[in-house]
Protein backbone atom coordinates (compact mmCIF):
# COMPACT_ATOMS: atom_id res chain seq x y z
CA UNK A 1 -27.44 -1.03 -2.74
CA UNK A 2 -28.86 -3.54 -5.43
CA UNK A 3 -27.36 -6.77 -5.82
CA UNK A 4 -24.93 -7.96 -7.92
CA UNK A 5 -26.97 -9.85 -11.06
CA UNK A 6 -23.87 -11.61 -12.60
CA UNK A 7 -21.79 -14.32 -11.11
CA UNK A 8 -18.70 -13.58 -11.32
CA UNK A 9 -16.28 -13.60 -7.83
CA UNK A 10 -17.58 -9.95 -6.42
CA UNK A 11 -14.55 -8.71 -3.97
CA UNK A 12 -14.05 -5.89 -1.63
CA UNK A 13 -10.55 -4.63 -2.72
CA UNK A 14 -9.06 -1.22 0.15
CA UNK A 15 -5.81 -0.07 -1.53
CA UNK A 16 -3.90 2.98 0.20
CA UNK A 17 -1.79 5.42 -1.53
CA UNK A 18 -3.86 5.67 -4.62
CA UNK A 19 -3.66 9.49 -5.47
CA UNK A 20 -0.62 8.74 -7.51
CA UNK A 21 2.11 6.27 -8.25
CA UNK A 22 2.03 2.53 -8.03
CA UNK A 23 -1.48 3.03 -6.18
CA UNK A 24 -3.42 5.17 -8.73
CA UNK A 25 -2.02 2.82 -11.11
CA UNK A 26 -3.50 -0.03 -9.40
CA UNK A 27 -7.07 2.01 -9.39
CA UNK A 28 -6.56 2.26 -13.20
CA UNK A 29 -6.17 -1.49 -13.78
CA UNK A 30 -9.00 -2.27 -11.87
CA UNK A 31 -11.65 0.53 -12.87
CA UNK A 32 -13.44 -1.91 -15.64
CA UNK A 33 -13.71 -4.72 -13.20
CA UNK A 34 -16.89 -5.90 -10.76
CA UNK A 35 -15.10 -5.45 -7.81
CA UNK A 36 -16.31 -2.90 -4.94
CA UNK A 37 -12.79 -0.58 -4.84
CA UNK A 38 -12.10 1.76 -1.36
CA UNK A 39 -9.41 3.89 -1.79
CA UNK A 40 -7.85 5.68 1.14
CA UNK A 41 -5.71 8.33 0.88
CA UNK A 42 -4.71 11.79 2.38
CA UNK A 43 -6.63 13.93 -0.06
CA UNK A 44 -9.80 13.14 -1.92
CA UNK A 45 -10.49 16.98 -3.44
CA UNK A 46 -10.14 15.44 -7.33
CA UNK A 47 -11.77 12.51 -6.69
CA UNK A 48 -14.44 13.47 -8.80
CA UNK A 49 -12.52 13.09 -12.20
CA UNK A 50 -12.34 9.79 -11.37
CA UNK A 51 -14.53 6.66 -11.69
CA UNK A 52 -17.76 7.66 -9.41
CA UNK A 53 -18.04 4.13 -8.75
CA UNK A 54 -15.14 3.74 -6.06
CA UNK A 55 -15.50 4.92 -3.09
CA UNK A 56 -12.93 6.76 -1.00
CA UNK A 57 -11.72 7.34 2.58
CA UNK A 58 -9.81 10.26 3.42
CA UNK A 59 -6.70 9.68 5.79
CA UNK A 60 -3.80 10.97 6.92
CA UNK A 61 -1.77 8.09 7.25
CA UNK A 62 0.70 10.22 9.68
CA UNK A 63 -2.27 10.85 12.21
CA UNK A 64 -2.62 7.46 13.70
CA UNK A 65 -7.14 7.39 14.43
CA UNK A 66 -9.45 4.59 13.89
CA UNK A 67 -12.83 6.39 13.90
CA UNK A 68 -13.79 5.30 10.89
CA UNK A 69 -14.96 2.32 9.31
CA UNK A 70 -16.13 0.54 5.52
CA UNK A 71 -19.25 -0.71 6.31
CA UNK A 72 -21.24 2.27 4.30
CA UNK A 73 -19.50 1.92 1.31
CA UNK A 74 -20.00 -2.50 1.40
CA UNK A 75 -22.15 -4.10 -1.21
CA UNK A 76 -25.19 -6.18 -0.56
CA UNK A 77 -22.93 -9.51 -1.06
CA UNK A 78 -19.07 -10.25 -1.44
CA UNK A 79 -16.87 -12.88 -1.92
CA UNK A 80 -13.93 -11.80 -0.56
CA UNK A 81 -11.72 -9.05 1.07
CA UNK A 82 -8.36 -7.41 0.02
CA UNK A 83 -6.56 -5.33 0.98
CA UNK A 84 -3.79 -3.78 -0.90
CA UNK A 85 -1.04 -2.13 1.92
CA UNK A 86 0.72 0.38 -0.41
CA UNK A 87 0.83 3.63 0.68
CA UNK A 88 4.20 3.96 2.66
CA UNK A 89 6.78 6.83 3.23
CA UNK A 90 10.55 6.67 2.67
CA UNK A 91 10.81 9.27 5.51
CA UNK A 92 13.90 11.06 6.27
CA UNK A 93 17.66 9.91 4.37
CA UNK A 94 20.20 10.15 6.75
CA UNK A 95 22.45 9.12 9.57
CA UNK A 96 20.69 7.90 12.42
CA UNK A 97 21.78 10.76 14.47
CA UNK A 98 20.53 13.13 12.36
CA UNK A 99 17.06 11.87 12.57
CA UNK A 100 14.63 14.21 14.55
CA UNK A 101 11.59 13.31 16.58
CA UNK A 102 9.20 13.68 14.19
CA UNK A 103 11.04 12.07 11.57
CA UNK A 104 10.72 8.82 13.30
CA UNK A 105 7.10 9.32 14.42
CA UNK A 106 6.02 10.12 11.24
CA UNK A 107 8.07 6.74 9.40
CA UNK A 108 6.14 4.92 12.07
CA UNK A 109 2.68 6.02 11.96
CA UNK A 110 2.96 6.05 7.67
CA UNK A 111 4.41 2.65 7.24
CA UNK A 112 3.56 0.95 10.43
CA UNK A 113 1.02 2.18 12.77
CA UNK A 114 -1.86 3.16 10.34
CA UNK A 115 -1.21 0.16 7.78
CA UNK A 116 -1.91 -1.93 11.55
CA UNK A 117 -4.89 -0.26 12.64
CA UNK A 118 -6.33 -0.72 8.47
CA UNK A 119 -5.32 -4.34 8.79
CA UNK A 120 -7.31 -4.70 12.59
CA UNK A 121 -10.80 -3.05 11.11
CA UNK A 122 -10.77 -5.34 7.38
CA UNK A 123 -10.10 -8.21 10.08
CA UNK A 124 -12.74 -7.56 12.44
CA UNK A 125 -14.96 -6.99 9.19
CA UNK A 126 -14.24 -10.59 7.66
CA UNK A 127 -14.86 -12.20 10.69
CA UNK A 128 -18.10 -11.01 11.05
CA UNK A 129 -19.14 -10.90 7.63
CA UNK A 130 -17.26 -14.37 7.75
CA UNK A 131 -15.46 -13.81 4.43
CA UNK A 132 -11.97 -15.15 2.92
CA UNK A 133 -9.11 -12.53 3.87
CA UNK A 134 -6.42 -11.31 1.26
CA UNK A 135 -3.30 -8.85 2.06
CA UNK A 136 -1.22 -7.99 -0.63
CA UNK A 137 1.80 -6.18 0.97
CA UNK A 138 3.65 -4.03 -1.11
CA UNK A 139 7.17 -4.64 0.04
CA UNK A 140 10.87 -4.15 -0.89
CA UNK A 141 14.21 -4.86 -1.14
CA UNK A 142 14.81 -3.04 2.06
CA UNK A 143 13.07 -5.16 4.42
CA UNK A 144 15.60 -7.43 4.26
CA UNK A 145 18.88 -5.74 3.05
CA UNK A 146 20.39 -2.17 4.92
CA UNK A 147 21.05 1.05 3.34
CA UNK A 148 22.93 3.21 4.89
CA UNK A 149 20.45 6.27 5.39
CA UNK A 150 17.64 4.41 5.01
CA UNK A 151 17.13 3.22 8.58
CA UNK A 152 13.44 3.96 9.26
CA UNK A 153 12.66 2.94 5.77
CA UNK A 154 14.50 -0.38 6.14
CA UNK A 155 12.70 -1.38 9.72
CA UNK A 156 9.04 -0.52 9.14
CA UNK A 157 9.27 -2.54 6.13
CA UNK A 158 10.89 -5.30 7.94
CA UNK A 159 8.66 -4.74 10.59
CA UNK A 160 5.57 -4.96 8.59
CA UNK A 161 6.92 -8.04 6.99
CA UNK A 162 7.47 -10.01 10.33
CA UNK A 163 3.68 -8.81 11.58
CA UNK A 164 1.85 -9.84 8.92
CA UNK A 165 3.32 -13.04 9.12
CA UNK A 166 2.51 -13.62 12.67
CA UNK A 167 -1.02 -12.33 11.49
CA UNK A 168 -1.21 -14.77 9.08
CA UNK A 169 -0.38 -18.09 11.65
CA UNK A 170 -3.20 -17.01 13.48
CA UNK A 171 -6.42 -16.88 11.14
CA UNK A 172 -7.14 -20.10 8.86
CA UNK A 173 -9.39 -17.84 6.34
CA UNK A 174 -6.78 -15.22 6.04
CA UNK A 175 -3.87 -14.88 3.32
CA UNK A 176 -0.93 -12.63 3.37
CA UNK A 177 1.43 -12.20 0.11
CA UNK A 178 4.53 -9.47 0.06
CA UNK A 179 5.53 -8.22 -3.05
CA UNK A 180 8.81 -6.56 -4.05
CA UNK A 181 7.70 -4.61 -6.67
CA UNK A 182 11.39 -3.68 -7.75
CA UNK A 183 12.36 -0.28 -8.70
CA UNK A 184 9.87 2.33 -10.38
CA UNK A 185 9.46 5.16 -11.96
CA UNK A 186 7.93 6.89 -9.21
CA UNK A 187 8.22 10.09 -6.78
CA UNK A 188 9.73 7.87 -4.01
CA UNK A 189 12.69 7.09 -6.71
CA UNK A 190 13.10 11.20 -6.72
CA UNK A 191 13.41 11.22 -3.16
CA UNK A 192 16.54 8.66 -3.53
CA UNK A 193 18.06 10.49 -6.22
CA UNK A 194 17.65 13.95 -4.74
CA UNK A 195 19.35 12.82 -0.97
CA UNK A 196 22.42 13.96 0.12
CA UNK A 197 25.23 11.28 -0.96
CA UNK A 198 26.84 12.00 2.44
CA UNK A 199 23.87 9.83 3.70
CA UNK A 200 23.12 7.32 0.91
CA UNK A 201 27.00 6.47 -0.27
CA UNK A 202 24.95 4.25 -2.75
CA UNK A 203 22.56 7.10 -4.51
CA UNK A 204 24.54 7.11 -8.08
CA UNK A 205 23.49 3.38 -8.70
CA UNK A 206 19.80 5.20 -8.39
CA UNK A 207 20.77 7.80 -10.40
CA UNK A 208 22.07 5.19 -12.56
CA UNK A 209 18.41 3.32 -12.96
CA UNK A 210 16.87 6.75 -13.98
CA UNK A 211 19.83 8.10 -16.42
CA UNK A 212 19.80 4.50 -18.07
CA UNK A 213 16.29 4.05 -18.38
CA UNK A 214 15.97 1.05 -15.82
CA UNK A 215 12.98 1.80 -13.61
CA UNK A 216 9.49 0.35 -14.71
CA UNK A 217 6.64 1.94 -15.07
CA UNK A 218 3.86 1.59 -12.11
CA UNK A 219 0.71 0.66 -14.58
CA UNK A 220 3.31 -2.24 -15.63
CA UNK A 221 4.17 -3.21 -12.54
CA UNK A 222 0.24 -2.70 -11.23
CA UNK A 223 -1.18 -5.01 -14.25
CA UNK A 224 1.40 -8.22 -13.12
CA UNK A 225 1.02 -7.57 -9.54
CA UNK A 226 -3.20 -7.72 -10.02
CA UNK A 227 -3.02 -10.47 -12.53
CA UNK A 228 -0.74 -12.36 -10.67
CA UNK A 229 -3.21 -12.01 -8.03
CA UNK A 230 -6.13 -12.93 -10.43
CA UNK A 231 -7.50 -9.14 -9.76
CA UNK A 232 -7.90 -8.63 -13.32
């Protein structure tokens, strides 16, 4: 792949999730910029009405595998590595003893497992490339206040929270920042309006948000986040 011929910061930026929501809106921000962008998510069949310049990795973030890697789609030369963990599932609403088996392995592998094993191979890849580290962790609310119904939600993204953290005491050239990105206009916020209130006593203060015209949209919410980050 030819070098890059102008000098501005050249960065390797892996987002998950970006098929639709806050993700794809994060692909959109970033399309014009000289950046090297690696999108994984579940299904790339319309990838090709998008910019041909990105590259993509299909995964299915609910079948935990690490036989694959980034190093085909790297440029000669980079700056820097992000990572953008965004892809996530709010899994199953209910009372913890309604939760089945695969409720709880799929919550885990989504929002836990995979997001680890992504974070492992960027790590292994600045350390040999011997490149600056950035995480951007898409968080919420919910890692650090319950919902009733919302128990597998709640803990992976507490859980997440607490690992990267520990992750990022133990590497000098890595950075880790979480982000509460606050409520959206997204398909996740259908999920929360659609579950049963017998699970989620608070779902009309959702309902709420969406009747009153409260939630943001995700290119907003994409454009501060990546400026924020000086991304764009």
């Amino acid at each position: 792949m030819a070098k890059e011929s102008n000098t501005e910061s050249k960065k390797v930026i892996v987002i998950t999730g970006t098929s639709r929501g806050l993700g794809a809106s994060f692909l959109n921000q970033l399309q014009s910029k000289n950046h090297t962008i690696i999108c994984i998510q579940r299904n790339t069949k319309d990838v090709a009405a998008l910019n041909n310049d990105h590259h993509y990795i299909e995964l299915d973030l609910s079948r935990p595998r690490d036989d694959w890697d980034v190093d085909a789609y790297l440029p000669e030369s980079f700056d820097e590595l992000v990572f953008i963990n965004n892809a996530g599932t709010f899994g199953a609403i209910s009372k913890v003893s309604d939760l089945s088996a695969s409720d709880i392995e799929t919550a885990q592998s989504v929002n836990i497992s995979m997001p680890i094993i992504i974070i492992k191979k960027l790590l292994d890849l600045s350390l040999r490339c011997k490149r600056p580290y950035t995480i951007i962790n898409i968080s919420s609310g919910a890692a650090n206040h319950p919902f009733a119904g919302w128990s597998l939600y709640c803990a992976s993204k507490s859980y997440m929270k607490m690992f990267l953290d520990c992750l990022d005491l133990e590497y000098e050239h890595l950075s880790v920042t979480h982000i509460d990105p606050g409520v959206m206009d997204t398909g996740m916020q259908a999920e929360i309006r659609e579950a049963p209130s017998q699970h989620f006593p608070e779902k009309e203060q959702f309902v709420d948000l969406k009747k009153n015209n409260d939630l943001r949209s995700t290119d907003d919410v994409a454009m501060d986040i990546l400026r924020t980050e000086n991304l764009i």
